[in-house]
N, C-alpha and C. Protein backbone atom coordinates (compact mmCIF):
# COMPACT_ATOMS: atom_id res chain seq x y z
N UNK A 1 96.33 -88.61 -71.13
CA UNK A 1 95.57 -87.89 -70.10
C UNK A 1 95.39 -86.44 -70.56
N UNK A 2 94.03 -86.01 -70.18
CA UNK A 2 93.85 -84.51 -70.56
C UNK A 2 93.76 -83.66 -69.61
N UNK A 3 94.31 -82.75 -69.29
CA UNK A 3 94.25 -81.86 -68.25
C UNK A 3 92.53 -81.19 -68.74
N UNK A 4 91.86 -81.10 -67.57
CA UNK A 4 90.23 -80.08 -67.85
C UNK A 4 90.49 -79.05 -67.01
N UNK A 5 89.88 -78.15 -67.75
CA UNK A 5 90.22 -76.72 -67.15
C UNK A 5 89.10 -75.85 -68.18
N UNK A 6 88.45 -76.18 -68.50
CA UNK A 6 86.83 -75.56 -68.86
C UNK A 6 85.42 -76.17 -68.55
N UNK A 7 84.62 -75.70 -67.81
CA UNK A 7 83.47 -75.74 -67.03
C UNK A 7 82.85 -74.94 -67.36
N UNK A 8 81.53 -75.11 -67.97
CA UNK A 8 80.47 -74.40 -68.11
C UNK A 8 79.06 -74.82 -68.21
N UNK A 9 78.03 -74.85 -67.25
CA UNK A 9 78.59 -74.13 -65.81
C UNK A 9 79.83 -74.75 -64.92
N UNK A 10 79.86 -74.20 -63.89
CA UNK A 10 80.96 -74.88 -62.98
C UNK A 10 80.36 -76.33 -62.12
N UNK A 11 80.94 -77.14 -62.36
CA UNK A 11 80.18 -78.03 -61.12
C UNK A 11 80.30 -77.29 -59.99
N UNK A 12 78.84 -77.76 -58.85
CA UNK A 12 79.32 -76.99 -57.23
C UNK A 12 79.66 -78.54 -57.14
N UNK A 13 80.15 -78.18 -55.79
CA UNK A 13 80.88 -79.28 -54.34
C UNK A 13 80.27 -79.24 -53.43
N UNK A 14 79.77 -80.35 -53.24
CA UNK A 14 79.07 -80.16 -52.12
C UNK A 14 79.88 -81.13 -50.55
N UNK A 15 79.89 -80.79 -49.11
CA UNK A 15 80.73 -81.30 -48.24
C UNK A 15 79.81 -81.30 -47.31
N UNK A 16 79.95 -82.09 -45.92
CA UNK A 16 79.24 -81.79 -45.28
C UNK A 16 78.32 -80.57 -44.97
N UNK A 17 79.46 -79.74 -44.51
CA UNK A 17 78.94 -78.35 -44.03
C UNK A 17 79.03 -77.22 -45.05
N UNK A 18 79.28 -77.36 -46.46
CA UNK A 18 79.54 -76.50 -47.81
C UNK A 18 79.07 -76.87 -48.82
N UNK A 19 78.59 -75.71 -49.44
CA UNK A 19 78.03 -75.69 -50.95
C UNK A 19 79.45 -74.51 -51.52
N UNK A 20 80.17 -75.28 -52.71
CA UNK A 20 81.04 -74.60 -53.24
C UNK A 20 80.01 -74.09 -54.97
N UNK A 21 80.19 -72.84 -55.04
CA UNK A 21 79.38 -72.56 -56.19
C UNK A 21 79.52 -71.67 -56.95
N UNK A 22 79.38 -71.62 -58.17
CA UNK A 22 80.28 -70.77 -59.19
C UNK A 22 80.10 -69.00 -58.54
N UNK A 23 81.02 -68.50 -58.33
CA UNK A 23 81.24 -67.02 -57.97
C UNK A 23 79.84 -66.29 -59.03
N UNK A 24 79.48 -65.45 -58.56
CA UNK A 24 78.72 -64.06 -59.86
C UNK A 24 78.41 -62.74 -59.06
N UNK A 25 78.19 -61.92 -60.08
CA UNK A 25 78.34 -60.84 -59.60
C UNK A 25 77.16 -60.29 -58.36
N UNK A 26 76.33 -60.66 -58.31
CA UNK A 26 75.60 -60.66 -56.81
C UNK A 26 76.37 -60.80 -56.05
N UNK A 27 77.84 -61.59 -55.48
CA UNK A 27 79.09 -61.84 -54.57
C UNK A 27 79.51 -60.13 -54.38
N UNK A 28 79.31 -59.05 -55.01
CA UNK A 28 80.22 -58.26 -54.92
C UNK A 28 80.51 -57.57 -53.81
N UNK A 29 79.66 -57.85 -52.92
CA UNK A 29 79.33 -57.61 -51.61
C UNK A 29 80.57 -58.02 -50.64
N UNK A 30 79.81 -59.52 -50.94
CA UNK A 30 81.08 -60.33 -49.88
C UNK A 30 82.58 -60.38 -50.25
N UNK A 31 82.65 -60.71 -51.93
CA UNK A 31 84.10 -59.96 -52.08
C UNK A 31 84.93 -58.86 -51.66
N UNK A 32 83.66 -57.73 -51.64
CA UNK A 32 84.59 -56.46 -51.37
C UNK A 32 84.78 -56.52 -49.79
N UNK A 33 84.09 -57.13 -49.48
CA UNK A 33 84.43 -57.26 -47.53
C UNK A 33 85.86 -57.97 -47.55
N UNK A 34 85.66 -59.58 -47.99
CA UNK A 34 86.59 -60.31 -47.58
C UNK A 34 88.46 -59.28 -48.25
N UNK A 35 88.44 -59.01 -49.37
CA UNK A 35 89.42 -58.19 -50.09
C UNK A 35 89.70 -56.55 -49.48
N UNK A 36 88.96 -56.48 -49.05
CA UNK A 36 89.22 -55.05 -48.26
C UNK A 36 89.45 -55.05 -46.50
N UNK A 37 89.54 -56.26 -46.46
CA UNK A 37 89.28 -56.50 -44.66
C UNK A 37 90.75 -56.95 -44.05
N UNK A 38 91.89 -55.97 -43.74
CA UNK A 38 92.71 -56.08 -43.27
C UNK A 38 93.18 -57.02 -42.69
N UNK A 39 92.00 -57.78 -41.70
CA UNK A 39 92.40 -59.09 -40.74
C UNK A 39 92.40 -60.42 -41.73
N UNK A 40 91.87 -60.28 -43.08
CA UNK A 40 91.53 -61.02 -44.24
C UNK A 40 93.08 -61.26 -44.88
N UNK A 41 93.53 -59.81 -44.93
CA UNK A 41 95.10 -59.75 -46.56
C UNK A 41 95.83 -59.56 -46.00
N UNK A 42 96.45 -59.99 -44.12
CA UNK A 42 97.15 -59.56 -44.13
C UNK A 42 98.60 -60.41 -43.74
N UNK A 43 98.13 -61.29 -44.85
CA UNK A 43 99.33 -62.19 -44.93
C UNK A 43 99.54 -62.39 -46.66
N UNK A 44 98.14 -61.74 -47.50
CA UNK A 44 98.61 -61.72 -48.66
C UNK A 44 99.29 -61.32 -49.59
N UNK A 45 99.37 -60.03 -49.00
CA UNK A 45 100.78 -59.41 -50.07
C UNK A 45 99.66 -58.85 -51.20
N UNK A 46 99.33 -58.10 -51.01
CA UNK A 46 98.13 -57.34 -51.87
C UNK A 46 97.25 -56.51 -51.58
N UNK A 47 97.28 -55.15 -52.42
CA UNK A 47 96.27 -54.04 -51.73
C UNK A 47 94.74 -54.22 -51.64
N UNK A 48 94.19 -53.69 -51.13
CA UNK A 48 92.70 -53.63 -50.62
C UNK A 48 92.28 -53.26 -51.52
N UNK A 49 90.88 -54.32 -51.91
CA UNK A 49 89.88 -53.84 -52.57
C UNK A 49 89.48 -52.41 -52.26
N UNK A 50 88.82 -51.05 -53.34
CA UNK A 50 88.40 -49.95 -52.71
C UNK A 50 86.84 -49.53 -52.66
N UNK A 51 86.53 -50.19 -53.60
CA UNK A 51 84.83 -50.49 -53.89
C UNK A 51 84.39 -51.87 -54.21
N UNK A 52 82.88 -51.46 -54.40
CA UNK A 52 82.29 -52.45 -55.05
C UNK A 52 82.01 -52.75 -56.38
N UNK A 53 82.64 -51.57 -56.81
CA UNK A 53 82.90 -51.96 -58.48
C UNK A 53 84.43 -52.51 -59.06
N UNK A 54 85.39 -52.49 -58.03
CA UNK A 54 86.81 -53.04 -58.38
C UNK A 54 86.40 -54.45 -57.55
N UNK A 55 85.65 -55.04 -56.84
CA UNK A 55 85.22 -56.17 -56.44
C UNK A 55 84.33 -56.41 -57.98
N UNK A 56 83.79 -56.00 -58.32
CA UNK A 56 82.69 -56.64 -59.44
C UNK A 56 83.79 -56.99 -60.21
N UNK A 57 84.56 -56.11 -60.63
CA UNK A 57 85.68 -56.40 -61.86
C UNK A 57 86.71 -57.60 -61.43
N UNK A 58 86.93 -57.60 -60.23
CA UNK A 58 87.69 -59.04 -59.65
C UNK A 58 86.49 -60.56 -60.30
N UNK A 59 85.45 -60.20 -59.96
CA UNK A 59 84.67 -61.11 -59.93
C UNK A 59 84.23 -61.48 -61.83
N UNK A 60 84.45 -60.43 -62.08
CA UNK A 60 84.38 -60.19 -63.50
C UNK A 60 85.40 -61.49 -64.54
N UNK A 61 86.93 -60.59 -63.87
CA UNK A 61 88.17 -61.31 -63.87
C UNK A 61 87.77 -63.38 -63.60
N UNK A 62 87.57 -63.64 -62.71
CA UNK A 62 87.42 -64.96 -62.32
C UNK A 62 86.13 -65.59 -63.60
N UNK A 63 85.09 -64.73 -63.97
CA UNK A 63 84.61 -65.60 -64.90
C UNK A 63 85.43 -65.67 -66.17
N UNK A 64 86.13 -64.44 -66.43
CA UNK A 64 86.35 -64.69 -67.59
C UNK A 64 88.18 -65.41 -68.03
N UNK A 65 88.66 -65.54 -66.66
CA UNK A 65 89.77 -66.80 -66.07
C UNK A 65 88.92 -68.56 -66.40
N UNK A 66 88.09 -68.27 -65.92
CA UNK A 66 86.78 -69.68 -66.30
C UNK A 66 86.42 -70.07 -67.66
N UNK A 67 85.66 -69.12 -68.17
CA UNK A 67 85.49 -69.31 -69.56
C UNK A 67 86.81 -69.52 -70.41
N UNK A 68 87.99 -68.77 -70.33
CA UNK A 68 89.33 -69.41 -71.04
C UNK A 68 90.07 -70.61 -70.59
N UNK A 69 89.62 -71.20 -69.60
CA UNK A 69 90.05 -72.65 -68.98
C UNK A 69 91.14 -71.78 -68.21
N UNK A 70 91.81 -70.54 -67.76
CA UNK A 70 92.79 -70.21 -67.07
C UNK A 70 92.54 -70.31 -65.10
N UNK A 71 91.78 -70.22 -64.90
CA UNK A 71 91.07 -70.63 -63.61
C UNK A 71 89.95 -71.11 -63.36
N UNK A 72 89.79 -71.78 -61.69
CA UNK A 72 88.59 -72.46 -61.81
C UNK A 72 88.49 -71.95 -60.53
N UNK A 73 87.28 -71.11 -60.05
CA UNK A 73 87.04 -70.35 -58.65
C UNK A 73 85.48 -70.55 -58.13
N UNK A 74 85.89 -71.01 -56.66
CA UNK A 74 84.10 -70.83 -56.17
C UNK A 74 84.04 -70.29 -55.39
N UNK A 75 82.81 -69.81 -54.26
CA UNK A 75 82.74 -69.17 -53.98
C UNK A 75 81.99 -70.05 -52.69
N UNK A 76 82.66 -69.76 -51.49
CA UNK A 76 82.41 -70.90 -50.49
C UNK A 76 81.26 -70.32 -49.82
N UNK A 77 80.12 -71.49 -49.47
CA UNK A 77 79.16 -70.71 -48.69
C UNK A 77 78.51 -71.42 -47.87
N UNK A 78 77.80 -71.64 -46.93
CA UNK A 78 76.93 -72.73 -46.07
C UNK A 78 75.68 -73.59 -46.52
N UNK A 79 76.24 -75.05 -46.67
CA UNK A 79 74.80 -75.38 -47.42
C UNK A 79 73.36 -75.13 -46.43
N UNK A 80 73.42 -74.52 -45.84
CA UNK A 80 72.10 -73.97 -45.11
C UNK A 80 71.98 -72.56 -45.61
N UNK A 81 72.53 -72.17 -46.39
CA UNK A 81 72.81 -70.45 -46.86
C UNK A 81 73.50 -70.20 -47.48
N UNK A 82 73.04 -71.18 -49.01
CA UNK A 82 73.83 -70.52 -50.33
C UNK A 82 74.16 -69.59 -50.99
N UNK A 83 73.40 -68.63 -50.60
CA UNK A 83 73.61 -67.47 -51.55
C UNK A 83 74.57 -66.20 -50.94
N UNK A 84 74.87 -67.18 -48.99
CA UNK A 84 75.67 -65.74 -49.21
C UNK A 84 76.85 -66.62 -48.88
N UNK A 85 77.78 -66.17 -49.85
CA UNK A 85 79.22 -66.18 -49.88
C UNK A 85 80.24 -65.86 -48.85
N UNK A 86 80.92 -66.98 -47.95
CA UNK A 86 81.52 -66.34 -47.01
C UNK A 86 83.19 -66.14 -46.81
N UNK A 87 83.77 -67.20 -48.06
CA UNK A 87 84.74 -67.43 -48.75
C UNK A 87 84.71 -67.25 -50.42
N UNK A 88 85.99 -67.57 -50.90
CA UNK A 88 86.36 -67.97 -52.21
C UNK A 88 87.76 -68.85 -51.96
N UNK A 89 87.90 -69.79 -52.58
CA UNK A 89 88.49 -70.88 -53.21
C UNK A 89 88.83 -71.36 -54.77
N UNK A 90 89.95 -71.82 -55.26
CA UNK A 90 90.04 -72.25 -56.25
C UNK A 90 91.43 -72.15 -56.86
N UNK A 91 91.56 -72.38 -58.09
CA UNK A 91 92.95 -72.82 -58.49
C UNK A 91 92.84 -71.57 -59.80
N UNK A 92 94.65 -70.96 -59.79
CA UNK A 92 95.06 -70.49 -60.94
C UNK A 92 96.61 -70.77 -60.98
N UNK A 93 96.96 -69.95 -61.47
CA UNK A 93 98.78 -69.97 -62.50
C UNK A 93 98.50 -71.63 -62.64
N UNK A 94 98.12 -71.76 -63.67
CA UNK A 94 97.76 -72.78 -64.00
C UNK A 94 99.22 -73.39 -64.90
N UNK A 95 100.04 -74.24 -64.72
CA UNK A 95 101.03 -74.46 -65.52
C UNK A 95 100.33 -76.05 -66.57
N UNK A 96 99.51 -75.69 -67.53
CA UNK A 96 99.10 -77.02 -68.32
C UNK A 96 99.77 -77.95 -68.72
N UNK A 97 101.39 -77.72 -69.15
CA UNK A 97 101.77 -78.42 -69.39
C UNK A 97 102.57 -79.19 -68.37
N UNK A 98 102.53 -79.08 -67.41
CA UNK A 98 102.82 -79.83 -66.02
C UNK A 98 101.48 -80.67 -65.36
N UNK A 99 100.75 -80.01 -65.89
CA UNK A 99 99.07 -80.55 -64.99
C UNK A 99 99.42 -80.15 -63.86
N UNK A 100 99.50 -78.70 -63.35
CA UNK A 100 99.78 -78.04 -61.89
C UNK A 100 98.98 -76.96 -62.26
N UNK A 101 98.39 -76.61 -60.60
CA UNK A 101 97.93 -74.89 -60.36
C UNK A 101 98.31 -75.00 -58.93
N UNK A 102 97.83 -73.57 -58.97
CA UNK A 102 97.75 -73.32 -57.51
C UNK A 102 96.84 -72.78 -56.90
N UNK A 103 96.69 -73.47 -55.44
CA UNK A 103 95.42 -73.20 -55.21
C UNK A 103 95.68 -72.07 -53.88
N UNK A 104 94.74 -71.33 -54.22
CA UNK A 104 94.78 -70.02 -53.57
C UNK A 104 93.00 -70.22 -52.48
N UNK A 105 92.96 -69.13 -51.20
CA UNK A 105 91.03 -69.21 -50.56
C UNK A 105 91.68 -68.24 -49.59
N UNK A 106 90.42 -67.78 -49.36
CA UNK A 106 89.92 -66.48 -48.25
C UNK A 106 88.71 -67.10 -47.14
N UNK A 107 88.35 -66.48 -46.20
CA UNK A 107 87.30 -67.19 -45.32
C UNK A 107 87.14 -65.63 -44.66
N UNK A 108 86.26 -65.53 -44.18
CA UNK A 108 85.58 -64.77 -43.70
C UNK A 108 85.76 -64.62 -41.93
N UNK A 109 86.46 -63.72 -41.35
CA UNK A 109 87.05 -63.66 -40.13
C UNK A 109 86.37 -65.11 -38.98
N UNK A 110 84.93 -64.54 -39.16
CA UNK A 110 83.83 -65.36 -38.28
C UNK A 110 83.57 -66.58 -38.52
N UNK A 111 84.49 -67.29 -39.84
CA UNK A 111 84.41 -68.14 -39.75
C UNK A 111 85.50 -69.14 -39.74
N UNK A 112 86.77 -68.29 -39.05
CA UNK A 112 88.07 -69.02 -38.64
C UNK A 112 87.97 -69.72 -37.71
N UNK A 113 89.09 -71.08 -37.73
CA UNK A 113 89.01 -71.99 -36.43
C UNK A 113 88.03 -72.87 -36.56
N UNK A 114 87.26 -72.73 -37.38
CA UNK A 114 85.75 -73.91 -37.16
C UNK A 114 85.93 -75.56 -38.27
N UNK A 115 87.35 -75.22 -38.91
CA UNK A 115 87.47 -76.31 -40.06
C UNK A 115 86.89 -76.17 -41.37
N UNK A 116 86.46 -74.97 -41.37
CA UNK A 116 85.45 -75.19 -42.78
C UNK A 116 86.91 -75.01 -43.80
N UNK A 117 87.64 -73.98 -43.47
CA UNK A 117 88.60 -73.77 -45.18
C UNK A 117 89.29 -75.27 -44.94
N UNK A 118 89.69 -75.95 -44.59
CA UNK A 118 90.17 -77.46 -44.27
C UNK A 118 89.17 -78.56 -45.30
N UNK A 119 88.20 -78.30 -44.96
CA UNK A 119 86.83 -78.44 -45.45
C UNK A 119 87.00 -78.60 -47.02
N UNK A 120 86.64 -77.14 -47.06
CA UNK A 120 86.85 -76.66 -48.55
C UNK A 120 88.05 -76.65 -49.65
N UNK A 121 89.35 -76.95 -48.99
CA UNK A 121 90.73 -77.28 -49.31
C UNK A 121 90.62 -78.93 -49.96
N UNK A 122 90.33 -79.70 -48.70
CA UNK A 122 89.84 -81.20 -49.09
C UNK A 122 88.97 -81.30 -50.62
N UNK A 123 87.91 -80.82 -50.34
CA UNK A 123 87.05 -80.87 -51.37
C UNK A 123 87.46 -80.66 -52.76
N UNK A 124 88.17 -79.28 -52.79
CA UNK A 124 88.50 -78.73 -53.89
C UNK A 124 89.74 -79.79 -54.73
N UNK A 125 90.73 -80.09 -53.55
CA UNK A 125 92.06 -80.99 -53.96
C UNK A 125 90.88 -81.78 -54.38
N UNK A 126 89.98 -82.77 -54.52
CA UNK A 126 89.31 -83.80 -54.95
C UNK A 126 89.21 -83.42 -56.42
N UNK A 127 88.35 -82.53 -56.54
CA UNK A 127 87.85 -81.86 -58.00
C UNK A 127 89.24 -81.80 -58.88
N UNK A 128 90.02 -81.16 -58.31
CA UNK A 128 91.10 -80.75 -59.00
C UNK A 128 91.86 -82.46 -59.23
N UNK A 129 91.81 -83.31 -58.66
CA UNK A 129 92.51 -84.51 -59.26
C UNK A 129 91.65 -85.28 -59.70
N UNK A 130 90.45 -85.35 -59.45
CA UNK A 130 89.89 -86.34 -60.28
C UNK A 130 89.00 -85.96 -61.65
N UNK A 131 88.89 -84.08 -61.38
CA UNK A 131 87.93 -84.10 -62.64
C UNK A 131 88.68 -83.55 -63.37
N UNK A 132 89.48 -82.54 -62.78
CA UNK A 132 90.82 -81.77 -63.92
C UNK A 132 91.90 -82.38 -64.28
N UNK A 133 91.67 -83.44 -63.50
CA UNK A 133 93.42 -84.70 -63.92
C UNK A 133 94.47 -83.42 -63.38
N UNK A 134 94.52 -82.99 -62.50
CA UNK A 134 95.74 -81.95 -62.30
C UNK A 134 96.69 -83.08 -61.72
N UNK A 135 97.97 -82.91 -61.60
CA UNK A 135 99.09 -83.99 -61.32
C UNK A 135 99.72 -83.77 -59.84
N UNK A 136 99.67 -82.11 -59.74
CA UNK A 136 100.28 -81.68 -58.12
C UNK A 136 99.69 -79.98 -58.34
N UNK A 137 99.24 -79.76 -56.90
CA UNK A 137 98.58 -78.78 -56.51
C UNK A 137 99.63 -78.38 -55.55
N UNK A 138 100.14 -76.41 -55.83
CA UNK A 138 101.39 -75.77 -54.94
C UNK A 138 99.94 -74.94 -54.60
N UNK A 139 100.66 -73.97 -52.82
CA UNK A 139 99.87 -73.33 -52.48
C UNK A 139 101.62 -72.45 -51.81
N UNK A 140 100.91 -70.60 -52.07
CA UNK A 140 101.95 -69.98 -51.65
C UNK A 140 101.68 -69.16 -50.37
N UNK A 141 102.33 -69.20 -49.18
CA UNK A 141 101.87 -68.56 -48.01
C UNK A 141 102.50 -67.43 -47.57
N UNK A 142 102.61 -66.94 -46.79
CA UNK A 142 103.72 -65.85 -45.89
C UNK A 142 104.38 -66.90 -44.51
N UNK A 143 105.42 -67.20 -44.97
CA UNK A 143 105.82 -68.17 -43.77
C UNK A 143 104.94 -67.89 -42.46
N UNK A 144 104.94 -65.92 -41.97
CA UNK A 144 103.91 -65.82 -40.58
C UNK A 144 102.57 -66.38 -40.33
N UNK A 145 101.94 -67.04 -41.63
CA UNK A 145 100.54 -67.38 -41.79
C UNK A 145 100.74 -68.75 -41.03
N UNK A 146 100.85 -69.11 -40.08
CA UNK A 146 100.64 -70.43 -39.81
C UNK A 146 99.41 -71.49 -39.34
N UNK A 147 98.21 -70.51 -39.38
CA UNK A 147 97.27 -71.20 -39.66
C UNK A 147 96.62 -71.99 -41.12
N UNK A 148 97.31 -71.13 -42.00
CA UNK A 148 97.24 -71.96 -43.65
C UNK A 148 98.47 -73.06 -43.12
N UNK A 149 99.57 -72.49 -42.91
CA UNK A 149 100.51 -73.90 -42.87
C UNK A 149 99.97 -74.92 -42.43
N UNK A 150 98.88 -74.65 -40.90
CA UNK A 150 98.40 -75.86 -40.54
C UNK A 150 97.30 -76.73 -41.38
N UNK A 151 96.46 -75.78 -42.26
CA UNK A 151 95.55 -76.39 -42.76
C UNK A 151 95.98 -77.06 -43.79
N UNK A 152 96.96 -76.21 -44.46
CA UNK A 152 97.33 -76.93 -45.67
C UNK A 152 98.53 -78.36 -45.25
N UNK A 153 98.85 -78.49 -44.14
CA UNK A 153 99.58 -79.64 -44.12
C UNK A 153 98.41 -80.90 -43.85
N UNK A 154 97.72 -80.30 -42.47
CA UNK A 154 96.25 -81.39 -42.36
C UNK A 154 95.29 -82.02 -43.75
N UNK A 155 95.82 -81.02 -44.71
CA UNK A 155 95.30 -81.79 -45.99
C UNK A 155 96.24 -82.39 -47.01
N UNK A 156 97.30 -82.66 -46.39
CA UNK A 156 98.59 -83.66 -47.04
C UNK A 156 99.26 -82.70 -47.53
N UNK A 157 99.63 -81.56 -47.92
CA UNK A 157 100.42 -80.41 -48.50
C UNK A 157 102.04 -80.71 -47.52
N UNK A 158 102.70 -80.79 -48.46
CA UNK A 158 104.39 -80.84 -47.81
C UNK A 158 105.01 -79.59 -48.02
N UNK A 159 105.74 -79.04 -47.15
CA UNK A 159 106.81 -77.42 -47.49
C UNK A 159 107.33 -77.87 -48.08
N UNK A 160 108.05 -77.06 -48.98
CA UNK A 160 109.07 -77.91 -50.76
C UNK A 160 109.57 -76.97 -50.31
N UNK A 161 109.53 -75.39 -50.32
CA UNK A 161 110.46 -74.84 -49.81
C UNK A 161 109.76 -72.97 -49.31
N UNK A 162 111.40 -72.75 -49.14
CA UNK A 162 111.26 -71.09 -48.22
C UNK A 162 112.05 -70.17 -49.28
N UNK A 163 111.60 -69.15 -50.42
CA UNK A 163 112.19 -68.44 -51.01
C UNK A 163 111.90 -67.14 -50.39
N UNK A 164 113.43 -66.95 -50.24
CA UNK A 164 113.92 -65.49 -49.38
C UNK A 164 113.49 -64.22 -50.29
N UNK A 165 112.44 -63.42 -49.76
CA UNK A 165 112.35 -61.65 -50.26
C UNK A 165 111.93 -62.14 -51.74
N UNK A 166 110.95 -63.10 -52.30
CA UNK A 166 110.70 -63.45 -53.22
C UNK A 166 109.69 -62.54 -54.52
N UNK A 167 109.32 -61.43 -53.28
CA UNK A 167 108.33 -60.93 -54.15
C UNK A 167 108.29 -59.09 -53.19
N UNK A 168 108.07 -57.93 -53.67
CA UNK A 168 107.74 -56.51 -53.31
C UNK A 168 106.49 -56.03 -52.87
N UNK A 169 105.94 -55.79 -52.21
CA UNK A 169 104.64 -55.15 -51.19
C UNK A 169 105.16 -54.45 -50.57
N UNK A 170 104.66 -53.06 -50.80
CA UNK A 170 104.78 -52.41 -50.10
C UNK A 170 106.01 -51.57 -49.68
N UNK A 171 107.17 -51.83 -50.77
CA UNK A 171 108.47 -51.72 -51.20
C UNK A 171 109.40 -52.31 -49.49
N UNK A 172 108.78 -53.62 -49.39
CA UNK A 172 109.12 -53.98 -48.58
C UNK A 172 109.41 -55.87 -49.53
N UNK A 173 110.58 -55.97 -49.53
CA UNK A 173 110.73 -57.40 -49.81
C UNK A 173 110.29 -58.65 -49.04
N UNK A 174 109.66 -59.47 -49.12
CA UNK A 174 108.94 -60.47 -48.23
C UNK A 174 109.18 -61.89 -49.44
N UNK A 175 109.21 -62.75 -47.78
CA UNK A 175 109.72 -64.41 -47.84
C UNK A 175 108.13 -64.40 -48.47
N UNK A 176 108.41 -66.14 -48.91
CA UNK A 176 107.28 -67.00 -49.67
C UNK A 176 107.24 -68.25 -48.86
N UNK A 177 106.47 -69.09 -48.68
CA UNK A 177 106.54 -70.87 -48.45
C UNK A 177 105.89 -71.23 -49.13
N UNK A 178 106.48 -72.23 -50.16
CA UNK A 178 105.73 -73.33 -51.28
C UNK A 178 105.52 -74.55 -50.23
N UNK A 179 104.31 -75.03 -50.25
CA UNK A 179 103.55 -76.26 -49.80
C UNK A 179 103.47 -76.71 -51.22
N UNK A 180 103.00 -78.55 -51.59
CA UNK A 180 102.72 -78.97 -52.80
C UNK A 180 101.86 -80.31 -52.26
N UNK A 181 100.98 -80.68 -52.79
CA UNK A 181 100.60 -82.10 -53.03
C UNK A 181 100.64 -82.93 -54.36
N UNK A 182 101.18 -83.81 -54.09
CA UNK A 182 100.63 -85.17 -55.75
C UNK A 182 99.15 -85.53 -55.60
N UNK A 183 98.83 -85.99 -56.87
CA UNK A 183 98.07 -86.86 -56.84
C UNK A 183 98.25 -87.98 -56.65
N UNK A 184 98.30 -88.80 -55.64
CA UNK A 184 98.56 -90.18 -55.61
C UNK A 184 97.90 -91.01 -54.47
């Protein structure tokens, strides 16, 4: 079995209500909103975007994570209104020789509660096991996030576990929750 982890172009995904589609720098817009938008990061453990040129360079970052097979990122949007970006989705810390990543997404305030990142979670776990052969997909939360807990369990994700003060923000030590799925 071969792990895939280079796309060029990216396949999109398409779901009922989503067109998943390779990120580019026209996004820099909606990136710098979703990354700079407090009600957005604030379970991520990470500072705010400050422009739209440290959003271009994020976006920059993700192609060129793509082109080295180190990530695979889209950029979630309404198939009635592709071009504007209202999320991002996708998988990195890619461990190859496990056939694992992790899959990381953002959504856009206005469009919480409606199922779409559920949506787009589903979809993506698909891609990631059937076209990347990935073996198990981890996702890392802030235990307080419990609307990812919910989504990510509604899409088969199990808690594996709770590592205490695992990581520094803000010179403030903060918990982690590992969720995981198999492929099976």
């Amino acid at each position: 079995m071969i792990l895939q982890t280079r796309f060029s172009p990216l396949p999109e995904i398409q779901t009922d209500r989503l067109l998943l589609r390779q990120i580019k720098l026209s996004d820099a817009s909606e990136v710098f909103y979703l990354r700079s938008n407090p009600e957005v990061l604030k379970y991520i453990g990470k500072e705010p975007c400050q422009s739209i040129e440290e959003a271009a360079a994020f976006i920059g970052k993700v192609l060129t994570d793509l082109e080295a097979g180190d990530g695979v990122a889209w950029a979630i949007t309404l198939k009635d209104d592709p071009e504007i970006m209202i999320g991002h989705i996708g998988f990195w810390r890619m461990d190859k020789s496990a056939f694992r990543a992790e899959i990381g997404y953002l959504i856009h305030p206005q469009h919480w509660g409606k199922g779409l990142i559920k949506e787009a979670i589903k979809a993506t776990l698909q891609f990631g096991f059937q076209t990347m052969n990935l073996h198990s997909v981890e996702a890392r939360i802030s235990p307080q996030n419990l609307a990812s807990a919910a989504v990510l369990e509604a899409n088969g994700f199990i808690k594996e576990g709770h590592l205490k003060e695992s990581f520094c923000f803000r010179e403030k030590f903060e918990d982690t929750v590992i969720y995981s799925i198999l492929n099976k």
